[in-house]
PDB file of N, CA and C in Angstrom:
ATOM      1  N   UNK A   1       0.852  -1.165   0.000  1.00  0.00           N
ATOM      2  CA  UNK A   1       0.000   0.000   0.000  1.00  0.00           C
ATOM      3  C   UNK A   1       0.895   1.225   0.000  1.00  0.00           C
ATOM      4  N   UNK A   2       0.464   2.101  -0.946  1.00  0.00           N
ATOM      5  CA  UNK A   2       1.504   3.276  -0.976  1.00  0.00           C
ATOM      6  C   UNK A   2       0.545   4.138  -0.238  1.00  0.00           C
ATOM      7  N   UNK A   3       1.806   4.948   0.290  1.00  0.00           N
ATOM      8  CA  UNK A   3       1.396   6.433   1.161  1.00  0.00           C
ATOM      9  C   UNK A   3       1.422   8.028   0.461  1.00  0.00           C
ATOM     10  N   UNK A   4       1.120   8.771   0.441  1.00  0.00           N
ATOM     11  CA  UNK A   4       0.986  10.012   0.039  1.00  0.00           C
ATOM     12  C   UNK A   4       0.278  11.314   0.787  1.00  0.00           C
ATOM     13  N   UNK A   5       0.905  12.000   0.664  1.00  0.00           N
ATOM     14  CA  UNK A   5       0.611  13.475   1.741  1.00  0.00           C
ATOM     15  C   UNK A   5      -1.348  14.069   1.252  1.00  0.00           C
ATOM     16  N   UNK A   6      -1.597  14.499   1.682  1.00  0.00           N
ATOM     17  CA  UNK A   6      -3.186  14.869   1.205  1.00  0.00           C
ATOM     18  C   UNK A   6      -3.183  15.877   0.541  1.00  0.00           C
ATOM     19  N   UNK A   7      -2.027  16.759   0.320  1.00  0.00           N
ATOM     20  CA  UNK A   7      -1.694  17.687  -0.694  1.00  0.00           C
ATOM     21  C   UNK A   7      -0.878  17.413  -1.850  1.00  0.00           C
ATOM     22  N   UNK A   8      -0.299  15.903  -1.560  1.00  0.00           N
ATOM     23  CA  UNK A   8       0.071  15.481  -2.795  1.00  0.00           C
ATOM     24  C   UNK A   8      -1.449  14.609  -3.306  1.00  0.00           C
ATOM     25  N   UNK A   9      -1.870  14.057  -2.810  1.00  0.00           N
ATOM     26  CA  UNK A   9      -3.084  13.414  -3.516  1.00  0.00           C
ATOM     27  C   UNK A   9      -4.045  14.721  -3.778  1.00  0.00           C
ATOM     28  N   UNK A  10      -3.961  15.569  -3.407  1.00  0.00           N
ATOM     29  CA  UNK A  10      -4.869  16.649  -4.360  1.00  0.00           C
ATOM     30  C   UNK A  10      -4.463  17.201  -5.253  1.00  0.00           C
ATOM     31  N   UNK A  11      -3.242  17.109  -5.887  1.00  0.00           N
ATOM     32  CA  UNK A  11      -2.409  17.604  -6.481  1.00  0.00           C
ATOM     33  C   UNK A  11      -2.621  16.564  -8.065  1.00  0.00           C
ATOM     34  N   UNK A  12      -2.676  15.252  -7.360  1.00  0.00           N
ATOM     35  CA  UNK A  12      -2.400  14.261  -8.210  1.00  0.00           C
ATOM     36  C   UNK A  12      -3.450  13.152  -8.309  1.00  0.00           C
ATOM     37  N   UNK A  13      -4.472  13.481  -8.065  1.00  0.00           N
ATOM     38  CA  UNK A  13      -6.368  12.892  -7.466  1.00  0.00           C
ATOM     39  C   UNK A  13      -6.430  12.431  -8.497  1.00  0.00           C
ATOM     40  N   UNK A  14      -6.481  12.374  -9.540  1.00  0.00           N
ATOM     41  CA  UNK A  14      -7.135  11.963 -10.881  1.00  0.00           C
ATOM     42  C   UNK A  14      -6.071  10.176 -11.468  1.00  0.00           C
ATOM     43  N   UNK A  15      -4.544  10.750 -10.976  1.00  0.00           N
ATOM     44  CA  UNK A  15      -3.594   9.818 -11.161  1.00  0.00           C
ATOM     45  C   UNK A  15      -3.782   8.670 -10.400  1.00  0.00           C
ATOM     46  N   UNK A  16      -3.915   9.175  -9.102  1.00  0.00           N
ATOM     47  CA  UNK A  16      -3.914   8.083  -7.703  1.00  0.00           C
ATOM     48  C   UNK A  16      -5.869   7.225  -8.610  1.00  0.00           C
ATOM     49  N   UNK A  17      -6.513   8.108  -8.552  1.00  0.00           N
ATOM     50  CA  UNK A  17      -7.569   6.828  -8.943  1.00  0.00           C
ATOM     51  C   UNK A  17      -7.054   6.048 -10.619  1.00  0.00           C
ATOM     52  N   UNK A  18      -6.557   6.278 -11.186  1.00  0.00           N
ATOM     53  CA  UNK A  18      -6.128   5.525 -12.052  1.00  0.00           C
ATOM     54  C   UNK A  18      -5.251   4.610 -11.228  1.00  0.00           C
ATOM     55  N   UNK A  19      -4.476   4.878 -10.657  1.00  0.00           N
ATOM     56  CA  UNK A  19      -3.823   3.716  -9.976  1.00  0.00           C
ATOM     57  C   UNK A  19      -4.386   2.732  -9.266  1.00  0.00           C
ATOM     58  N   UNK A  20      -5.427   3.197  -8.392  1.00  0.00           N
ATOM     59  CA  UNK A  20      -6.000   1.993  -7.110  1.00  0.00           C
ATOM     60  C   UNK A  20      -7.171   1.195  -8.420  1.00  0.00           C
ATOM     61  N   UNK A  21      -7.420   2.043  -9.395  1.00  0.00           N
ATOM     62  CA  UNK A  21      -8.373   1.301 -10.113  1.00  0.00           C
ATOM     63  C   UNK A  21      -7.372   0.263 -11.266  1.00  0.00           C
ATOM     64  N   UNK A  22      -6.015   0.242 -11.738  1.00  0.00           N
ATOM     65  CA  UNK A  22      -5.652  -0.737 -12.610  1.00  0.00           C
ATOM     66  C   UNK A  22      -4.476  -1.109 -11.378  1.00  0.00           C
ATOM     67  N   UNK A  23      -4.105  -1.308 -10.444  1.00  0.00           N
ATOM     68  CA  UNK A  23      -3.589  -2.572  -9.239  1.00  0.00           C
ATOM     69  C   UNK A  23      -4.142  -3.162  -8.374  1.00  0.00           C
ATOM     70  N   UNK A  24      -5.464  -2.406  -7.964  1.00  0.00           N
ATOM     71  CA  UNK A  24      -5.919  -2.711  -6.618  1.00  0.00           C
ATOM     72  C   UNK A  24      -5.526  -2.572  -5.577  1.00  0.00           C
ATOM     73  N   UNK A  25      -4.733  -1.316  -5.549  1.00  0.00           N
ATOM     74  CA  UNK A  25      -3.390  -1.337  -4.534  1.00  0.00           C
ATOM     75  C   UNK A  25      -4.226  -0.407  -3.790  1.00  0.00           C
ATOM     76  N   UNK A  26      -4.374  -0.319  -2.546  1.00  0.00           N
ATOM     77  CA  UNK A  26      -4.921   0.932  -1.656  1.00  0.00           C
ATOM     78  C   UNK A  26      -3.886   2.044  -1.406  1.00  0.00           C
ATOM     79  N   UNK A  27      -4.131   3.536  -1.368  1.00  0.00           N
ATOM     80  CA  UNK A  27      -3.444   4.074  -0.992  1.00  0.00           C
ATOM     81  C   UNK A  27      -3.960   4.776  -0.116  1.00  0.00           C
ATOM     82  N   UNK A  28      -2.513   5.309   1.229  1.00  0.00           N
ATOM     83  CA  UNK A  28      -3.217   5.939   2.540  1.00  0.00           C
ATOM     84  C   UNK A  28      -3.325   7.175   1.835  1.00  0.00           C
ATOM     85  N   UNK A  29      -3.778   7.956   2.580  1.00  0.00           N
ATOM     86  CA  UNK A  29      -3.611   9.297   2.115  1.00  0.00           C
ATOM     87  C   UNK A  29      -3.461   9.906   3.776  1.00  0.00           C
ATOM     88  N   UNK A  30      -2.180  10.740   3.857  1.00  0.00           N
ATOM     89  CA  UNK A  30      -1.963  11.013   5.338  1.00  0.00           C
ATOM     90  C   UNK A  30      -2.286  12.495   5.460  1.00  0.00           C
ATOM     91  N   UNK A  31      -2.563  12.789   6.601  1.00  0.00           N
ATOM     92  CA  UNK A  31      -3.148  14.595   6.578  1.00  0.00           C
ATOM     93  C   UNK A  31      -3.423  14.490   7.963  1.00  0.00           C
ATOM     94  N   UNK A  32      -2.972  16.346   8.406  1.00  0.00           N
ATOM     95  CA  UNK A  32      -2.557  16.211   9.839  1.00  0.00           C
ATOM     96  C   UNK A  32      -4.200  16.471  10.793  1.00  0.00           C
ATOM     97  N   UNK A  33      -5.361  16.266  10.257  1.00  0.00           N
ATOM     98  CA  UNK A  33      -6.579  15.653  11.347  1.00  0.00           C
ATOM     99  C   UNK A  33      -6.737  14.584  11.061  1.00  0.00           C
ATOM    100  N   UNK A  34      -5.802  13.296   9.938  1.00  0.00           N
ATOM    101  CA  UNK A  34      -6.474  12.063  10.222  1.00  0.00           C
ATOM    102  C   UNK A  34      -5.784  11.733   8.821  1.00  0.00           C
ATOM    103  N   UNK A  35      -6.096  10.381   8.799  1.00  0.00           N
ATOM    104  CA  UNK A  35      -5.506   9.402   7.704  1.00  0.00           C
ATOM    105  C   UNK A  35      -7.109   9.207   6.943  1.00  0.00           C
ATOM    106  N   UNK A  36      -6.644   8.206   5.478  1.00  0.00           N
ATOM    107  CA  UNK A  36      -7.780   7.883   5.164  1.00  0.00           C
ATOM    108  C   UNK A  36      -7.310   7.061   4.088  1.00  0.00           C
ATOM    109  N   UNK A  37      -8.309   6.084   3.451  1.00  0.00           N
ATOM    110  CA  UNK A  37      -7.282   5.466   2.639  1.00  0.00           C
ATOM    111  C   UNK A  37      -8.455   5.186   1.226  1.00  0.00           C
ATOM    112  N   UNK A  38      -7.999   5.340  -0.034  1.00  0.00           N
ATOM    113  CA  UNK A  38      -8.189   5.445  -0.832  1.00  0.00           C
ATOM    114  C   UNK A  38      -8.401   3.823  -1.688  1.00  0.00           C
ATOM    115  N   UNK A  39      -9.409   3.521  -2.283  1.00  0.00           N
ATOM    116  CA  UNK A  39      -9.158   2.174  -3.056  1.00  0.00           C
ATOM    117  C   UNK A  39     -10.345   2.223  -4.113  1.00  0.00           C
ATOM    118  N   UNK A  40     -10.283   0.909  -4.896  1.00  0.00           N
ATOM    119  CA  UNK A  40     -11.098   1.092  -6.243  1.00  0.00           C
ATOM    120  C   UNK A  40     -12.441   0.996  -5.612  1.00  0.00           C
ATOM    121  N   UNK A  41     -13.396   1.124  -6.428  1.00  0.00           N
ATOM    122  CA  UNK A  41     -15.134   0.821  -6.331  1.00  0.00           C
ATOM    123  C   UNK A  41     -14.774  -0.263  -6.387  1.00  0.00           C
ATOM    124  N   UNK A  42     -14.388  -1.421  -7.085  1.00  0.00           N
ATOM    125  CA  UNK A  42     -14.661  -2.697  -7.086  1.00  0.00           C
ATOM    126  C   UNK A  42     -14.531  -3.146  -5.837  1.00  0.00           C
ATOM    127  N   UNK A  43     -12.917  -2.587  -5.305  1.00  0.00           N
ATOM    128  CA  UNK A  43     -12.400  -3.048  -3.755  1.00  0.00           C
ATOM    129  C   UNK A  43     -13.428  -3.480  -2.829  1.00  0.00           C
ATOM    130  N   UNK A  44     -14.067  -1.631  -3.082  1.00  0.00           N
ATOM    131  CA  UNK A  44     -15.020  -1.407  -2.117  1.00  0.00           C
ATOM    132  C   UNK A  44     -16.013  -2.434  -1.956  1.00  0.00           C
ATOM    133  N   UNK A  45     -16.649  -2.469  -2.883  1.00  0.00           N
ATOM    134  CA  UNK A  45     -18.020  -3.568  -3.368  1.00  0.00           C
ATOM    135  C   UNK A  45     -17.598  -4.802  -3.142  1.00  0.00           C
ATOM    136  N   UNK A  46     -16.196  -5.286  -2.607  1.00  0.00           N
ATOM    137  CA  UNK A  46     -15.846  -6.650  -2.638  1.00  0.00           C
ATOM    138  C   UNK A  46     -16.060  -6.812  -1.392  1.00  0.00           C
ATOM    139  N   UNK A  47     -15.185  -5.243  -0.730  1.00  0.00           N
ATOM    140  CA  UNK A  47     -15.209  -5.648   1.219  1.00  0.00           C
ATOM    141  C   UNK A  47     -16.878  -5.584   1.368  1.00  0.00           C
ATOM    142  N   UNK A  48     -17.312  -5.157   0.905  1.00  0.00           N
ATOM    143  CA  UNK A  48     -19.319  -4.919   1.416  1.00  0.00           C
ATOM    144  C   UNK A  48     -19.545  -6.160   1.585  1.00  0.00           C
ATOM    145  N   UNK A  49     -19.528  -6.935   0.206  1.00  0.00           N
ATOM    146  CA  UNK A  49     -20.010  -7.666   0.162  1.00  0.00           C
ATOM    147  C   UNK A  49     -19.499  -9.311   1.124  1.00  0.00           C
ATOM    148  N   UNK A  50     -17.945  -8.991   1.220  1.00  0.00           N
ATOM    149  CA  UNK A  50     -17.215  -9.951   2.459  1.00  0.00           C
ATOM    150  C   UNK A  50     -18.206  -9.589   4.067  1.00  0.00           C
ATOM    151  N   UNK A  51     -18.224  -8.693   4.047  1.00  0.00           N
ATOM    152  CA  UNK A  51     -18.472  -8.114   5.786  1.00  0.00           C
ATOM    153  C   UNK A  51     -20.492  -8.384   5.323  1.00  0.00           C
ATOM    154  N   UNK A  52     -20.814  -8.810   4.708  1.00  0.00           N
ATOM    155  CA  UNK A  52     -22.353  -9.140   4.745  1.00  0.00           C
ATOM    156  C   UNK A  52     -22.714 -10.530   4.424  1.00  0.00           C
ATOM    157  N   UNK A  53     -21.512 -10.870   4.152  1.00  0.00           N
ATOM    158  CA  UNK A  53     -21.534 -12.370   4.298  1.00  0.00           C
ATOM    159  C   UNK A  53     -21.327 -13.270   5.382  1.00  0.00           C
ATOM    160  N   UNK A  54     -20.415 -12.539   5.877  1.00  0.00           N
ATOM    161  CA  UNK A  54     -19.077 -12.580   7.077  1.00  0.00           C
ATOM    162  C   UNK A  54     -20.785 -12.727   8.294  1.00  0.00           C
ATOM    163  N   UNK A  55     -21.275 -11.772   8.048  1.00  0.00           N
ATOM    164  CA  UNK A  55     -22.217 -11.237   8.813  1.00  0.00           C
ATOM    165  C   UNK A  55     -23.538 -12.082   8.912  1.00  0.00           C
ATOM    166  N   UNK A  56     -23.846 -13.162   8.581  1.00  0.00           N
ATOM    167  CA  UNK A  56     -24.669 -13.709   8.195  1.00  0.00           C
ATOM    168  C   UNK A  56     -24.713 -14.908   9.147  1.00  0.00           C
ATOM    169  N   UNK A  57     -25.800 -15.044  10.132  1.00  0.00           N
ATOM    170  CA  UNK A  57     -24.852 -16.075  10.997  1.00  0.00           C
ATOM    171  C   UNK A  57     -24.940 -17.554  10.390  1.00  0.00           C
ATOM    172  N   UNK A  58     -23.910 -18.664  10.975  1.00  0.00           N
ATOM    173  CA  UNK A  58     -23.900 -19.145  10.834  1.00  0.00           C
ATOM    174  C   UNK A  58     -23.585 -20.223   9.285  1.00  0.00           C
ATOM    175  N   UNK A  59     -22.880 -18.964   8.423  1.00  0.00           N
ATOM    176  CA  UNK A  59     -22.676 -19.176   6.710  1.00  0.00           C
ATOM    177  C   UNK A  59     -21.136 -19.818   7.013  1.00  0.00           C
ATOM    178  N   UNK A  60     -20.502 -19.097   7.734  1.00  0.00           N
ATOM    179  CA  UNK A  60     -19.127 -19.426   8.012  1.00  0.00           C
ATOM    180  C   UNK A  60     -19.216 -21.038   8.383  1.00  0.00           C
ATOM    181  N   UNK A  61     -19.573 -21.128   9.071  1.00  0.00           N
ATOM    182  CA  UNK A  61     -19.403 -22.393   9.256  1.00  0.00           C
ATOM    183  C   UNK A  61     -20.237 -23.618   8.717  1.00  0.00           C
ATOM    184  N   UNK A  62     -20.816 -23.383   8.235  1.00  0.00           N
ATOM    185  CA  UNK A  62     -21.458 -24.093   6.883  1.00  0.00           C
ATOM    186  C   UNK A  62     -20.700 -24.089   5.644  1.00  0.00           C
ATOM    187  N   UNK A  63     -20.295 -23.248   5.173  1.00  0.00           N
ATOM    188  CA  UNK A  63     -18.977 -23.595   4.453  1.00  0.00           C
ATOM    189  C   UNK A  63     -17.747 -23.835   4.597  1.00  0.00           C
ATOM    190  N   UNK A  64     -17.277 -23.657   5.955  1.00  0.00           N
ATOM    191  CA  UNK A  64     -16.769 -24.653   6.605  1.00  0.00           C
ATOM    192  C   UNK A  64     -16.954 -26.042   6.602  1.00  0.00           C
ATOM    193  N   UNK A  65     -17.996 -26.445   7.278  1.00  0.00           N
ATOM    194  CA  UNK A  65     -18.508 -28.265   6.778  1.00  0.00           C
ATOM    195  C   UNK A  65     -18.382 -28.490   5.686  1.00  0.00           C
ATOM    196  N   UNK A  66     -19.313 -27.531   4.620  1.00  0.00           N
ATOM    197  CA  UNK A  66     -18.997 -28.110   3.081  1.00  0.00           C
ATOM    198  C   UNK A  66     -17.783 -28.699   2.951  1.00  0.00           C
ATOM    199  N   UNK A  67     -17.143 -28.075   3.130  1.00  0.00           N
ATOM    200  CA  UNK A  67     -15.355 -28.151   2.566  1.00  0.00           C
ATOM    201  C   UNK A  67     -15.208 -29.600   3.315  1.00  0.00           C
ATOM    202  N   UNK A  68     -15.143 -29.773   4.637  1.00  0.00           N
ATOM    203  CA  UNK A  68     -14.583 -30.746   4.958  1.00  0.00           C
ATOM    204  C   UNK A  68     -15.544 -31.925   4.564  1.00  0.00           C
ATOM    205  N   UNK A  69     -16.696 -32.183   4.605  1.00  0.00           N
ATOM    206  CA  UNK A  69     -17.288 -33.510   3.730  1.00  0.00           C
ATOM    207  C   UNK A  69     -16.933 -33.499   2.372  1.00  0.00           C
ATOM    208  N   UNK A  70     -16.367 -32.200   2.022  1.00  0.00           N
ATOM    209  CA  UNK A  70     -15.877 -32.684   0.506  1.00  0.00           C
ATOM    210  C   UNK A  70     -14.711 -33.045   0.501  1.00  0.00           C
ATOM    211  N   UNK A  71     -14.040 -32.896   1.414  1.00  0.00           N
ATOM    212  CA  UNK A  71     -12.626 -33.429   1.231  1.00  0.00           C
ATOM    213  C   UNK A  71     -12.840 -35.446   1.603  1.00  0.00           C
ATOM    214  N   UNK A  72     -13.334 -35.326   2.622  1.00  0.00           N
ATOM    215  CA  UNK A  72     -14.061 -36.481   3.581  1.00  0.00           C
ATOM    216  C   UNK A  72     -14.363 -37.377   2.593  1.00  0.00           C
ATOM    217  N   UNK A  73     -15.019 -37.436   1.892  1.00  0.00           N
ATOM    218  CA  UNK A  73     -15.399 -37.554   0.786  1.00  0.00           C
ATOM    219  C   UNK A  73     -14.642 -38.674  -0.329  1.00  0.00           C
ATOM    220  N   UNK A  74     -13.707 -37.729  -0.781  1.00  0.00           N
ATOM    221  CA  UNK A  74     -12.387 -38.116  -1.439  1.00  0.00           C
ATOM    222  C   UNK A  74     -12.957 -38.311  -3.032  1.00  0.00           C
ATOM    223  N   UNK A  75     -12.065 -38.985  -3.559  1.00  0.00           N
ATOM    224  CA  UNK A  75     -12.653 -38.949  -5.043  1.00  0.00           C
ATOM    225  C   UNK A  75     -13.100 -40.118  -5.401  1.00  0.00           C
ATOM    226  N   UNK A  76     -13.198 -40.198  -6.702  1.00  0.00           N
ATOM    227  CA  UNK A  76     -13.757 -41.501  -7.462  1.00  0.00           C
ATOM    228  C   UNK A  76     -13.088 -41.866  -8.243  1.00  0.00           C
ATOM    229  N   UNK A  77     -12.916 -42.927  -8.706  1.00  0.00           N
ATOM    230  CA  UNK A  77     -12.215 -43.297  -9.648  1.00  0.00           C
ATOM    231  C   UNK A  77     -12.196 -43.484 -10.663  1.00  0.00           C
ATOM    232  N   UNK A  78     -11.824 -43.208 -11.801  1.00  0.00           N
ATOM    233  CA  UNK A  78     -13.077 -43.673 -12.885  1.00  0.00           C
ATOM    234  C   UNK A  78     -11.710 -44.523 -13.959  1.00  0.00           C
ATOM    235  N   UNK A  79     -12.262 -45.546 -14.240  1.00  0.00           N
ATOM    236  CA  UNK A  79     -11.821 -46.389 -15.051  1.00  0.00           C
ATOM    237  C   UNK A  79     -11.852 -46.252 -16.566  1.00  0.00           C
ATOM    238  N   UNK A  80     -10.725 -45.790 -17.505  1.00  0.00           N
ATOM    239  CA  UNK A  80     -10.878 -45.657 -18.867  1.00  0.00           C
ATOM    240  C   UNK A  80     -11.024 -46.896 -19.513  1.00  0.00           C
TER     241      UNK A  80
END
């Protein structure tokens, strides 16, 4: 994650979103009442959608089980 002053990101606002939008890279943006950090719409829409999943009770660990009866499981064999 790159860092940058809040007068350099106003300076250079248009660049920095071309950037977080073709790496995905977050950038802080530092400024002396507070930090803040900068990232793509997609980012964004990805963490929403993690933290409402995340949020959901009991999903976690249901896909949790999935996984392990599928491993449990094991494969098949198939004979050519």
């Amino acid at each position: 994650m790159g860092t940058v002053s809040a007068t350099n990101a106003r300076a250079n606002l248009y660049r920095l979103i071309d950037e977080v939008n073709e790496s995905s890279t977050p950038v802080t943006i530092t400024g002396q009442r507070g930090n803040a950090v900068l990232i793509s719409e997609a980012d964004w829409v990805a963490v929403q959608e993690t933290l409402h999943l995340v949020g959901v009770p009991g999903l976690v660990e249901s896909v949790r089980q999935a996984r392990l009866e599928g491993h449990q499981a094991g494969t098949t064999e198939i004979e050519w």
